[in-house]
C-alpha atoms as a PDB file:
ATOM      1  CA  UNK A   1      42.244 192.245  23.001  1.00  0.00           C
ATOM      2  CA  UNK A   2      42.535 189.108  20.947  1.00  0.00           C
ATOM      3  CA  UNK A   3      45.304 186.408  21.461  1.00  0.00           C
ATOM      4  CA  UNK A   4      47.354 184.822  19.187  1.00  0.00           C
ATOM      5  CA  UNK A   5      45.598 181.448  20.554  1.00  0.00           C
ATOM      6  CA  UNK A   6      42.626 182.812  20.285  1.00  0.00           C
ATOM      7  CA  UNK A   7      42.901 183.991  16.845  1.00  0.00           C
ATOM      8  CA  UNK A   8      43.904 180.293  16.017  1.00  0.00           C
ATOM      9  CA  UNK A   9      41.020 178.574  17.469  1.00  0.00           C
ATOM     10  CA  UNK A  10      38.869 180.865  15.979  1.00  0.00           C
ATOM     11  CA  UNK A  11      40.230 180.560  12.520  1.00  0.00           C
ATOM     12  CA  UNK A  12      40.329 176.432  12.785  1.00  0.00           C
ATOM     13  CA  UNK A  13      36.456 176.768  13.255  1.00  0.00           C
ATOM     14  CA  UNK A  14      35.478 179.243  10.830  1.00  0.00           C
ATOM     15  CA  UNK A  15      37.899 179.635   8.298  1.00  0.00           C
ATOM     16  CA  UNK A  16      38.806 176.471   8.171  1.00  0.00           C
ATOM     17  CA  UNK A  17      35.741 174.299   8.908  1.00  0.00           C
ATOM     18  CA  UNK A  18      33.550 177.019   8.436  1.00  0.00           C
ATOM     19  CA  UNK A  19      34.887 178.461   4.590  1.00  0.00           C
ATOM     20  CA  UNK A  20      33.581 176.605   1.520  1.00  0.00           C
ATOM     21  CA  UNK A  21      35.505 179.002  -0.875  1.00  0.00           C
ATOM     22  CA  UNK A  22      38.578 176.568  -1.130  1.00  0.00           C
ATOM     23  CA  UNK A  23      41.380 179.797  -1.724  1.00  0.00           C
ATOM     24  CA  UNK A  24      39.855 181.130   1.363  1.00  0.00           C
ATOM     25  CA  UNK A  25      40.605 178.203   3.332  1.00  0.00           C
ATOM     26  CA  UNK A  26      44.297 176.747   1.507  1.00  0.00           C
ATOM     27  CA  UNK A  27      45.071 180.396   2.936  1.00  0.00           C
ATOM     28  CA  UNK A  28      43.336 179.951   6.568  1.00  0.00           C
ATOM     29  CA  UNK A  29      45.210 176.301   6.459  1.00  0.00           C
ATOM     30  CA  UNK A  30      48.750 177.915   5.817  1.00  0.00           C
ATOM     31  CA  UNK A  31      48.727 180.448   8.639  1.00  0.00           C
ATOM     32  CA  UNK A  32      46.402 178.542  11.583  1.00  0.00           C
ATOM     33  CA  UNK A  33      48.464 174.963  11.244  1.00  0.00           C
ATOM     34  CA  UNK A  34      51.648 173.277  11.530  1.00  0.00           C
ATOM     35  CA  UNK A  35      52.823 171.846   8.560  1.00  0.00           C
ATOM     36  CA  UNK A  36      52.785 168.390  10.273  1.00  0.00           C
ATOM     37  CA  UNK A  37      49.605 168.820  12.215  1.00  0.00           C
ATOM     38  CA  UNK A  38      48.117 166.197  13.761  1.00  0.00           C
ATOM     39  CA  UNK A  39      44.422 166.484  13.960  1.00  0.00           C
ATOM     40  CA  UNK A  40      42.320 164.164  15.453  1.00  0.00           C
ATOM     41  CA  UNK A  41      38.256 163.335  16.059  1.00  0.00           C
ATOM     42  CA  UNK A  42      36.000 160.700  16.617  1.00  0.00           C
ATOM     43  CA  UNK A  43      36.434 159.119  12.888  1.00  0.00           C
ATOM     44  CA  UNK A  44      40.205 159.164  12.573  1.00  0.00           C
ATOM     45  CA  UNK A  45      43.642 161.140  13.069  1.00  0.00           C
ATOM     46  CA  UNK A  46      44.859 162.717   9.792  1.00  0.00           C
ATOM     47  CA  UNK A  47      48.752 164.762   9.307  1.00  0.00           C
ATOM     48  CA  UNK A  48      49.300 167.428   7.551  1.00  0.00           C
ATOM     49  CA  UNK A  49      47.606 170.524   6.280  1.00  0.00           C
ATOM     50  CA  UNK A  50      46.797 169.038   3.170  1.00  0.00           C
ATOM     51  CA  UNK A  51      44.927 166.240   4.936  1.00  0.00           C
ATOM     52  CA  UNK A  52      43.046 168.761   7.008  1.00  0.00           C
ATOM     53  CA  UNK A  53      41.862 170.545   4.257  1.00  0.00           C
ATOM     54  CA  UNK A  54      40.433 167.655   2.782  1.00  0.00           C
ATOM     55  CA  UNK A  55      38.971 166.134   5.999  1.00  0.00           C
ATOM     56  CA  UNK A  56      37.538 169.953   5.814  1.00  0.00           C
ATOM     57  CA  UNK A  57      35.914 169.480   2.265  1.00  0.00           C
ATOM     58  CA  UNK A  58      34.368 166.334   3.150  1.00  0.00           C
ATOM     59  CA  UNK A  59      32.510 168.064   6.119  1.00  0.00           C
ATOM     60  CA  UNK A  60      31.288 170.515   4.541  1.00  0.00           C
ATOM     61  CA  UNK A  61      30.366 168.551   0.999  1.00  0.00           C
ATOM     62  CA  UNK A  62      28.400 166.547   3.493  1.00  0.00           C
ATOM     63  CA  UNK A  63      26.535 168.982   5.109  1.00  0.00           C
ATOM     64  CA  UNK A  64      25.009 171.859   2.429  1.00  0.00           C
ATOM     65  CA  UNK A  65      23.360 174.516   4.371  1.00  0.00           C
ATOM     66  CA  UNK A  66      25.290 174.245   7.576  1.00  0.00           C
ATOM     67  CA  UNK A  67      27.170 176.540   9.819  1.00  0.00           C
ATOM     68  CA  UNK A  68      29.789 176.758  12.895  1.00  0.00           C
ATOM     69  CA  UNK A  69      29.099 179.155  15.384  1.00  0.00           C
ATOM     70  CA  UNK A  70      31.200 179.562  18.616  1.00  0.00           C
ATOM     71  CA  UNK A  71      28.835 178.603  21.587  1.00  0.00           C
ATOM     72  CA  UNK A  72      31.194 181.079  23.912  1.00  0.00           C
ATOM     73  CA  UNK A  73      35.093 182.343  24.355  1.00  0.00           C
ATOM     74  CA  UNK A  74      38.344 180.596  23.582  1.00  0.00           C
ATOM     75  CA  UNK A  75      39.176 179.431  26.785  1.00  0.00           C
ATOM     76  CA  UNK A  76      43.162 179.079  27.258  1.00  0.00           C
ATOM     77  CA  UNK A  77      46.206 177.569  29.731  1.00  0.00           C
ATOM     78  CA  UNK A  78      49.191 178.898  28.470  1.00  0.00           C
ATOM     79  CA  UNK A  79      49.767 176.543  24.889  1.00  0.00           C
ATOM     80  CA  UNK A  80      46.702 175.219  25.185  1.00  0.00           C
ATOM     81  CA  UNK A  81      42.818 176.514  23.668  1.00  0.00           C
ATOM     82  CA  UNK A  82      39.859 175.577  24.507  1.00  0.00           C
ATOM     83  CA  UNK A  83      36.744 176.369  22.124  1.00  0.00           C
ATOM     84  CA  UNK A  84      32.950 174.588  22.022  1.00  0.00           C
ATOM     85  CA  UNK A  85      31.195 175.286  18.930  1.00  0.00           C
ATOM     86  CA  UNK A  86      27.792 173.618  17.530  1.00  0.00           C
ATOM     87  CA  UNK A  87      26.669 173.095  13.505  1.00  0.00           C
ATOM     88  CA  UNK A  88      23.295 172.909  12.069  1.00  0.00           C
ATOM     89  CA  UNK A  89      21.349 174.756   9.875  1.00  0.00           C
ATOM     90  CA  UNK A  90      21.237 178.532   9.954  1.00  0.00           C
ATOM     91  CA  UNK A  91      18.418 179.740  12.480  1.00  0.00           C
ATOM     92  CA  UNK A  92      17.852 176.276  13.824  1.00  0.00           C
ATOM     93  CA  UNK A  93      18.613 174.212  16.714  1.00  0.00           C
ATOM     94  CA  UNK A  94      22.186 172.840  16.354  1.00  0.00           C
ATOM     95  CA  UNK A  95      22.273 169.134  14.845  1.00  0.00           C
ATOM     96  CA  UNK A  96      25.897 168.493  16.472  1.00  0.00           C
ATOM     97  CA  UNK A  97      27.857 170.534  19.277  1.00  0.00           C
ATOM     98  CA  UNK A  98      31.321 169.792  19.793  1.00  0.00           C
ATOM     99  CA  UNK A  99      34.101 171.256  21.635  1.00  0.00           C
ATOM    100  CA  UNK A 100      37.958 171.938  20.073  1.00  0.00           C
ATOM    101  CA  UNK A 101      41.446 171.358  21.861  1.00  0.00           C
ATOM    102  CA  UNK A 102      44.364 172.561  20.493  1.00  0.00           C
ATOM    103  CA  UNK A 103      48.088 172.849  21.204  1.00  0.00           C
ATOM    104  CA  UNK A 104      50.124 176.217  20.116  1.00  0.00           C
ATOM    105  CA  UNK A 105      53.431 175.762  19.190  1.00  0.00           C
ATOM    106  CA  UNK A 106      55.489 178.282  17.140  1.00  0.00           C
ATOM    107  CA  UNK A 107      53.179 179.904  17.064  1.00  0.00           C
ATOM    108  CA  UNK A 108      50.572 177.915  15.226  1.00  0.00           C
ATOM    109  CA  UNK A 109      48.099 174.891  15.656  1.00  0.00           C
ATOM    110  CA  UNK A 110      50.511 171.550  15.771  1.00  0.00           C
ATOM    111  CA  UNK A 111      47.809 169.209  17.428  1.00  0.00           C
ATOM    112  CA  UNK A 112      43.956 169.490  17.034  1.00  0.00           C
ATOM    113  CA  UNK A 113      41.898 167.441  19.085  1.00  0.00           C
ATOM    114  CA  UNK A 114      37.646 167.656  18.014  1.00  0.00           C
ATOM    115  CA  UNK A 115      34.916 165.763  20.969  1.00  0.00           C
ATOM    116  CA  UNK A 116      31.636 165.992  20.230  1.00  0.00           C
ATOM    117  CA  UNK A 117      29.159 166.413  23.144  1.00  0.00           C
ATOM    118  CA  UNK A 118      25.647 164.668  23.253  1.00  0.00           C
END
C-alpha cells in the first residue's frame, strides 16, 4: 500500500518535474506542495508553488527528450521522504542522478531539498 509521503515524492518527480503538459502539472503543484514551499538545489532556493512551477519549466525547456525515472522506493522517517531518481534520455544511460528530500507537513510537501550525486 502506498503512503501519503510516498504519493508526494512520487508526484514531485514525475508530475511535477516529470509533466510538460503545463495543466497537468499547475494541478500536480496544487495538491503535492505547500503554498509557501521552500524548495531548494544546487542553483538556488525558490518559495512558492508558483516559483516551483517555473523552476519546473525551465528544466524541462532545457532538456527536450528527457525523462525522470525513480532509481528505487520512497524511503521514509516519519515526516520525512527520501527518493533518488536519475534523467537522461529515454533508453540511455542517465546524464544526471540525483536524490530528493522532503518534509510532510499537513499533509503536503512544505520543504524540498534536490542533491545531485556524481
Amino acid at each position: 500500500m502506498t503512503t501519503p509521503l510516498e504519493t508526494l515524492m512520487n508526484s514531485n518527480l514525475l508530475e511535477v518535474f516529470g509533466e510538460r503538459d503545463e495543466k497537468r502539472r499547475a494541478e500536480a503543484i496544487a495538491r503535492t506542495y505547500a503554498p509557501d514551499v521552500v524548495f531548494s538545489d544546487p542553483e538556488e532556493t525558490v518559495v512558492g508553488r508558483d516559483a516551483v512551477n517555473a523552476k519546473a519549466q525551465k528544466l524541462l525547456d532545457g532538456a527536450p527528450g528527457f525523462f525522470f525515472t525513480a532509481s528505487g522506493p520512497v524511503r521514509r522517517a516519519q515526516d520525512l521522504g527520501y527518493l533518488e531518481w536519475s534523467f537522461g534520455p529515454e533508453g540511455q544511460p542517465p546524464v544526471v542522478r540525483g536524490i530528493d528530500i522532503g518534509l510532510v507537513e499537513n499533509g503536503v510537501l512544505a520543504k524540498m531539498y534536490t542533491l545531485l550525486v556524481d
